[in-house]
Protein backbone atom coordinates (compact mmCIF):
# COMPACT_ATOMS: atom_id res chain seq x y z
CA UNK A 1 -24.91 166.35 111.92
CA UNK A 2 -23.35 163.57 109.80
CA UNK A 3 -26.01 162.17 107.63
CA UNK A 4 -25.83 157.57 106.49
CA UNK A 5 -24.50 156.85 103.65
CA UNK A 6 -26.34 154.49 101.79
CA UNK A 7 -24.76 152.07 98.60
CA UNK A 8 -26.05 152.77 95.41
CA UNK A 9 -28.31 150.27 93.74
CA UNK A 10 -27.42 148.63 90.99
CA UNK A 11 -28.77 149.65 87.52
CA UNK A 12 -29.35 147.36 85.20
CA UNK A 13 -28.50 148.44 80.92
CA UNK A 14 -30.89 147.54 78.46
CA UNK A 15 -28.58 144.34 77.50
CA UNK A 16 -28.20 143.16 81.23
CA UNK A 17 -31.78 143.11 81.36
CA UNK A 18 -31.98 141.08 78.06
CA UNK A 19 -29.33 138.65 79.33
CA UNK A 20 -31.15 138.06 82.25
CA UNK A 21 -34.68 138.82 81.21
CA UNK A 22 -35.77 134.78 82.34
CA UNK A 23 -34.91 135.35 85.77
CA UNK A 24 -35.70 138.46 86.05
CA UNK A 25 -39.60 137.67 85.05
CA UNK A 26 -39.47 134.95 87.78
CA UNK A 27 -40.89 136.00 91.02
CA UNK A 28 -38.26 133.81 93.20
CA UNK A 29 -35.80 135.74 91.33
CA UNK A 30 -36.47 138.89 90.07
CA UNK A 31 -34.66 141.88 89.98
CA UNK A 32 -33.38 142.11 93.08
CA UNK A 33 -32.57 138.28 93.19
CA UNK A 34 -30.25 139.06 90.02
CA UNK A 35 -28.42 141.94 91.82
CA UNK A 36 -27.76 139.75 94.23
CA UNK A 37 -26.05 137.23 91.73
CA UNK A 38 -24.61 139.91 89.65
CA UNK A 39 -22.97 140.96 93.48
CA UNK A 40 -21.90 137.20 94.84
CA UNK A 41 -18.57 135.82 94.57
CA UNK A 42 -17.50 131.91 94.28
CA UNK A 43 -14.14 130.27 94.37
CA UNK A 44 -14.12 127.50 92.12
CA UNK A 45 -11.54 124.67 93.27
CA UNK A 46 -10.38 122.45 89.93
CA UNK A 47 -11.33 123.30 86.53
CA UNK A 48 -11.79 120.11 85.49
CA UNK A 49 -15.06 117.75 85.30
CA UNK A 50 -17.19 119.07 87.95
CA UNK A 51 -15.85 122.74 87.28
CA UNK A 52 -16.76 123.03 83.62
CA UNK A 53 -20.44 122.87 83.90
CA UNK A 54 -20.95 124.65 87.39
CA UNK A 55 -18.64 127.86 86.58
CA UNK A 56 -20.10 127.49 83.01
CA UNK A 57 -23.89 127.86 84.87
CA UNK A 58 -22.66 130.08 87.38
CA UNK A 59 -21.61 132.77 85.15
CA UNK A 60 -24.46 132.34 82.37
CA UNK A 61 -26.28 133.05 85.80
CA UNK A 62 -23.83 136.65 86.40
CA UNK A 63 -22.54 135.54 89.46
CA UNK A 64 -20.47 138.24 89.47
CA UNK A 65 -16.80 136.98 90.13
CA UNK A 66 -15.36 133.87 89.75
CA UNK A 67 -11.97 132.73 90.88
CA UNK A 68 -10.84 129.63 89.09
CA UNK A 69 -8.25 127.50 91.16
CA UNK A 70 -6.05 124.94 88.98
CA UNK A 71 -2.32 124.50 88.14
CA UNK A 72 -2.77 120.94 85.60
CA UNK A 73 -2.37 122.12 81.93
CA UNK A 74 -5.21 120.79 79.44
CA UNK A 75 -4.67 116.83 78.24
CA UNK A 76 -6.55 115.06 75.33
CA UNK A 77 -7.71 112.90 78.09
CA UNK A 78 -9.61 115.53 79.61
CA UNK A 79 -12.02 116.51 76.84
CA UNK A 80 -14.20 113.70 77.51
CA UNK A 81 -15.82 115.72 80.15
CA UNK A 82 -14.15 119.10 81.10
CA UNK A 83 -16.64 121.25 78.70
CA UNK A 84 -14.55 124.46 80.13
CA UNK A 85 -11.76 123.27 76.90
CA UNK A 86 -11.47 121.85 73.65
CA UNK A 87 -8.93 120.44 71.58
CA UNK A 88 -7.28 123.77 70.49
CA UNK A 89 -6.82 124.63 74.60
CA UNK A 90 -4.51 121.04 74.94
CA UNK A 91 -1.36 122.23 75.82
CA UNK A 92 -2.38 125.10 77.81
CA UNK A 93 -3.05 126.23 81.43
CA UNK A 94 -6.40 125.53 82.44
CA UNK A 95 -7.13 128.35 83.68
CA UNK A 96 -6.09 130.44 80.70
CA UNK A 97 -8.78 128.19 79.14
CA UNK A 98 -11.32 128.03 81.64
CA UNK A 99 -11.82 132.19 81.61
CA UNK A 100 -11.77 131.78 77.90
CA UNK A 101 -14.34 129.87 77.87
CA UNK A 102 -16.67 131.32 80.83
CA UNK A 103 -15.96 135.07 79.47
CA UNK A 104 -16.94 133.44 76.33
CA UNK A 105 -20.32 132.89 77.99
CA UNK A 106 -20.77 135.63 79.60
CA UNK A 107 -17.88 138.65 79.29
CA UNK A 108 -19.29 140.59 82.54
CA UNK A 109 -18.26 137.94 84.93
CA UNK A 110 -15.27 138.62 86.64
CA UNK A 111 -12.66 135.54 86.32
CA UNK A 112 -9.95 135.28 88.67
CA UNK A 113 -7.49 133.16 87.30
CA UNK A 114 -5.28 131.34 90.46
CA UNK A 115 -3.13 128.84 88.56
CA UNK A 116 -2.02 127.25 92.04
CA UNK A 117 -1.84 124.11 93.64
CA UNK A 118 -4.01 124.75 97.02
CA UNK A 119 -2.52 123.91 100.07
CA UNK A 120 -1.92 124.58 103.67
CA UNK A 121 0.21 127.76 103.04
CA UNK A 122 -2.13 129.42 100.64
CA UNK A 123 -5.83 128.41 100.98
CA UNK A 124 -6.77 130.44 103.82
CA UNK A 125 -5.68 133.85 101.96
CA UNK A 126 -7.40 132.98 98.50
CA UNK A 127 -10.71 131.63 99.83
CA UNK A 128 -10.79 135.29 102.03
CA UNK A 129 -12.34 137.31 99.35
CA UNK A 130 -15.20 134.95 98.25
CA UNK A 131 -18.45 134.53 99.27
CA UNK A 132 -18.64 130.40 98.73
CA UNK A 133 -16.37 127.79 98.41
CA UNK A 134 -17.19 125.19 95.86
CA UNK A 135 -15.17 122.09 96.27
CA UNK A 136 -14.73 119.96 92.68
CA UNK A 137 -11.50 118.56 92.99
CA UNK A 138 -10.73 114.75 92.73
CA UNK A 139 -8.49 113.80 96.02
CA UNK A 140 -8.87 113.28 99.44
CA UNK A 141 -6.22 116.03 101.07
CA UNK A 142 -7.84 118.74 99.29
CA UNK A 143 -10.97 118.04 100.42
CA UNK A 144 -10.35 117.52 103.53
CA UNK A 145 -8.13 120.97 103.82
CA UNK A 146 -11.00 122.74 101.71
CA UNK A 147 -13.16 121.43 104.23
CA UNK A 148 -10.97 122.90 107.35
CA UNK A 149 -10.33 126.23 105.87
CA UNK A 150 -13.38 127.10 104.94
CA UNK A 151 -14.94 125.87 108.51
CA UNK A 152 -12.00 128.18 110.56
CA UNK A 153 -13.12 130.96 108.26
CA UNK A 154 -17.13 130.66 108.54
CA UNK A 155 -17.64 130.30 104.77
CA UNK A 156 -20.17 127.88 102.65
CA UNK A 157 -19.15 124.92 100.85
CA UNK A 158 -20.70 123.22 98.23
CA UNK A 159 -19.07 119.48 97.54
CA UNK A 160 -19.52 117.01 94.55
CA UNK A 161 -17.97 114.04 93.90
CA UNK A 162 -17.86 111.32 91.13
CA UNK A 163 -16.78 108.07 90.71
CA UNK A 164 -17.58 105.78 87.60
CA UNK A 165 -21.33 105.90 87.22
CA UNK A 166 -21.71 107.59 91.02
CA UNK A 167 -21.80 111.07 92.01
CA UNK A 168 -22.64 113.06 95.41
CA UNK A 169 -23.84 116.35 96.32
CA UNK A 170 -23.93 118.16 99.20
CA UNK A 171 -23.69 121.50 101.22
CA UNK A 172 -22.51 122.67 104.76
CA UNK A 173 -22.79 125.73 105.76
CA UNK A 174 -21.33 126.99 109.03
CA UNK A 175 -22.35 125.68 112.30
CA UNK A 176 -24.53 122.89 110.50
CA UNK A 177 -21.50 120.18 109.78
CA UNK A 178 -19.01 119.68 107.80
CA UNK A 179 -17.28 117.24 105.49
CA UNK A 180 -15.37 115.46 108.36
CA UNK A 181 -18.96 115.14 110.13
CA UNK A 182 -19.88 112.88 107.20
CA UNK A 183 -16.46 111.25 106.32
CA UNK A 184 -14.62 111.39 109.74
CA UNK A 185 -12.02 109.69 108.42
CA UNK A 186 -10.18 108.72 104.92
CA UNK A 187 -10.14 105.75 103.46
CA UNK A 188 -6.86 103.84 103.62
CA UNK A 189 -4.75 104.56 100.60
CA UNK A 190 -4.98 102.92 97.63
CA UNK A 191 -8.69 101.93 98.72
CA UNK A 192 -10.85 104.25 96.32
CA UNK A 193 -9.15 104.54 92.54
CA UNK A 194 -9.02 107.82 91.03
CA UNK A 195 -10.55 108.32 87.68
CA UNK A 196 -7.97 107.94 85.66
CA UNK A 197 -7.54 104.60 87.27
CA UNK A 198 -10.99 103.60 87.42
CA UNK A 199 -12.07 105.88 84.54
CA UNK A 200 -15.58 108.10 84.65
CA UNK A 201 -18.44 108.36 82.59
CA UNK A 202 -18.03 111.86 80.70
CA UNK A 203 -21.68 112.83 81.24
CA UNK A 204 -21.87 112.23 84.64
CA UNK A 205 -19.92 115.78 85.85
CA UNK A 206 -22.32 117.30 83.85
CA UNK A 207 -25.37 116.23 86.39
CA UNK A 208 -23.05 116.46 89.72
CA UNK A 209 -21.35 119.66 88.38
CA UNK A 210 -24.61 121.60 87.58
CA UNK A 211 -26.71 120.36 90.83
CA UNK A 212 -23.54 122.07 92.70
CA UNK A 213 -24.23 124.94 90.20
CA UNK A 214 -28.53 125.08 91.29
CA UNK A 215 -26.99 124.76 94.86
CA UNK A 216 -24.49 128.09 94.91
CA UNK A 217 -27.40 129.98 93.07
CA UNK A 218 -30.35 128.68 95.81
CA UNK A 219 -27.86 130.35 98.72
CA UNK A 220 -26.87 133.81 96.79
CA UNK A 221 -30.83 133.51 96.66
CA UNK A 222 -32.07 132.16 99.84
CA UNK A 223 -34.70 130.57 98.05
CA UNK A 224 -35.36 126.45 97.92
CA UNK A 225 -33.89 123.73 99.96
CA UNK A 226 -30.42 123.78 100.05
CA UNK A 227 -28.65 120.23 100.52
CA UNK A 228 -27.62 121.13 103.96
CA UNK A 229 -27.74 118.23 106.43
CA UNK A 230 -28.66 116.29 103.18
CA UNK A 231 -26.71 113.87 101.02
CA UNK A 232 -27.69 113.63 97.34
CA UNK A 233 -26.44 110.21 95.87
CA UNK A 234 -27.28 109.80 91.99
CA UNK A 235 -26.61 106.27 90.04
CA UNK A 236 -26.40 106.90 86.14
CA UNK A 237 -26.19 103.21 85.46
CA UNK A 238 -30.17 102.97 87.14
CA UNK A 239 -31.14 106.44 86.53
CA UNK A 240 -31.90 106.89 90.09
CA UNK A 241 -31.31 108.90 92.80
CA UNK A 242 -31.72 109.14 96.58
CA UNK A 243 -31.70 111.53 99.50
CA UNK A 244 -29.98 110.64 103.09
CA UNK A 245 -29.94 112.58 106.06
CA UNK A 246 -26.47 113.29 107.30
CA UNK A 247 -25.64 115.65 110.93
CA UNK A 248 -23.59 117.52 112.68
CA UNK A 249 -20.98 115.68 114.82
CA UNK A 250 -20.83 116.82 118.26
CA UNK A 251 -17.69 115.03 118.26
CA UNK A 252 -16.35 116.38 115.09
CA UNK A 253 -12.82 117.69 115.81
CA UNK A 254 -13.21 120.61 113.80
CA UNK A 255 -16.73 121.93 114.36
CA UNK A 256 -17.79 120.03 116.94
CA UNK A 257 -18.53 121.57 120.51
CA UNK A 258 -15.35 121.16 121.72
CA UNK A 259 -12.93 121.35 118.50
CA UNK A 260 -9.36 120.37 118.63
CA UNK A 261 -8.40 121.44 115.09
CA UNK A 262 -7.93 125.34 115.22
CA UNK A 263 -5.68 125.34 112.68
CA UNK A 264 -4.54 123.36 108.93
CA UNK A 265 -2.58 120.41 109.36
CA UNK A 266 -0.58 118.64 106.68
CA UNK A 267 -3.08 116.99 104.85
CA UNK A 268 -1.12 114.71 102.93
CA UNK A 269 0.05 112.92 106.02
CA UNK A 270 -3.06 112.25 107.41
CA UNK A 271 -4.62 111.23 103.90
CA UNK A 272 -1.67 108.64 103.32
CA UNK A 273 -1.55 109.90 99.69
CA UNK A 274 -0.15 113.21 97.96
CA UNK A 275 -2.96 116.11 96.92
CA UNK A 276 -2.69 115.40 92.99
CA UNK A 277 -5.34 116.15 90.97
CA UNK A 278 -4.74 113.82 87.37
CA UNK A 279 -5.84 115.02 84.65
């Protein structure tokens, strides 16, 4: 009579238990809530402002692996904001830098480095092996093909943006919308200015990049209120912030009820402008 085979639990050395003594001691958390961190995987798309502080938080946290996606090189320029390098790092891939830096933090977390420029040919194949998708990158095609992929393969996405004193927050998760259910369209090109066009306050990643951070740990949880079906929009200039209510399209061609995109597309066309990321 075969007998089940059960997976071992997860034992924690004295250290690990040091590291993460503060959640541990927190009953939303606990021990088993830290397994469960020490077990997740996230992909982490752009190492740059919104990436340094949330795969700086996520693996102080121990979420367990990381996979950093980015194929710029560090710039002076950056360093106003991207916390994940310094001024020794200019010069070199940021993803060399990036697992520097978060192995720095904490040496247990898993870094994946995937110094690639995403698109249509290789997203669906990277984002496989990870548990959440967390979208920080800076242009319209990416998002939108983040937004496709990770809706044709059933996986969480967590989405900031920024944009001089602005940022946004937000999370879909599958079956409850997506990022075309909220922005159905792009806007016409040459319509929003990137940052280094329009520039962006350094400290303001910081607040978008760690609220996508708090949201990535609330799901490997299942504790809180995710942003699902929620739109967080934060003003540094007034200090203020607000909560809308966004839903699931019907209509949306993707993950709507009757969906007519079941595959990628070429993004880049139907943005109007090419997926580059500047520094």
């Amino acid at each position: 009579m075969a007998t089940a085979t059960t997976t071992p639990v997860r034992t924690f050395t004295p250290a690990q238990v040091q590291r993460y003594s503060r959640h541990i001691i927190m009953p939303q958390v606990g021990s088993i809530g830290q397994r469960k961190l020490m077990d997740a995987s996230a992909l982490v798309v752009g190492a740059g402002g919104l990436g340094s502080p949330l795969a700086m938080y996520l693996a102080a946290a121990g979420v367990g692996k990381l996979g950093i996606v980015d194929f710029d090189i560090v710039e002076i320029t950056n360093l106003q904001r991207q916390l994940l390098h310094n001024t020794a790092d200019i010069g070199r891939p940021k993803v060399d830098s990036a697992a520097d830096t978060i192995n720095g933090i904490n040496p247990e977390v898993d870094v994946v480095k995937i110094p690639v420029h995403l698109n249509s040919s290789n997203v669906m194949d990277i984002i496989k092996d990870y548990d959440f998708v967390i979208d920080g990158t800076d242009n319209f095609p990416t998002r939108y093909m983040i937004n496709d992929a990770a809706v044709l393969s059933g996986k969480p996405v967590i989405h900031g943006s920024i944009f001089m004193f602005e940022g946004q927050a937000t999370t879909f998760l599958p079956g409850q919308g997506c990022y075309r259910c909220l922005y159905p369209a792009p806007p016409p090109p040459g319509m929003v200015p990137s940052c280094s066009e329009a520039g962006v306050l350094g400290v303001l990643p910081g607040i978008i990049g760690s609220t996508m951070a708090i949201e990535t740990i609330k799901l490997v949880l299942g504790i809180g209120k995710p942003l699902v079906n929620r739109l967080l929009m934060f003003d540094a200039l007034d200090m203020d912030s607000r909560t809308v209510k966004i839903r699931r399209d019907p209509e949306c061609p993707i993950c709507g009820d009757n969906p007519t995109i079941n595959e990628l597309i070429d993004y880049e066309a139907f943005c109007g402008v090419p997926a580059i990321e500047p520094s």
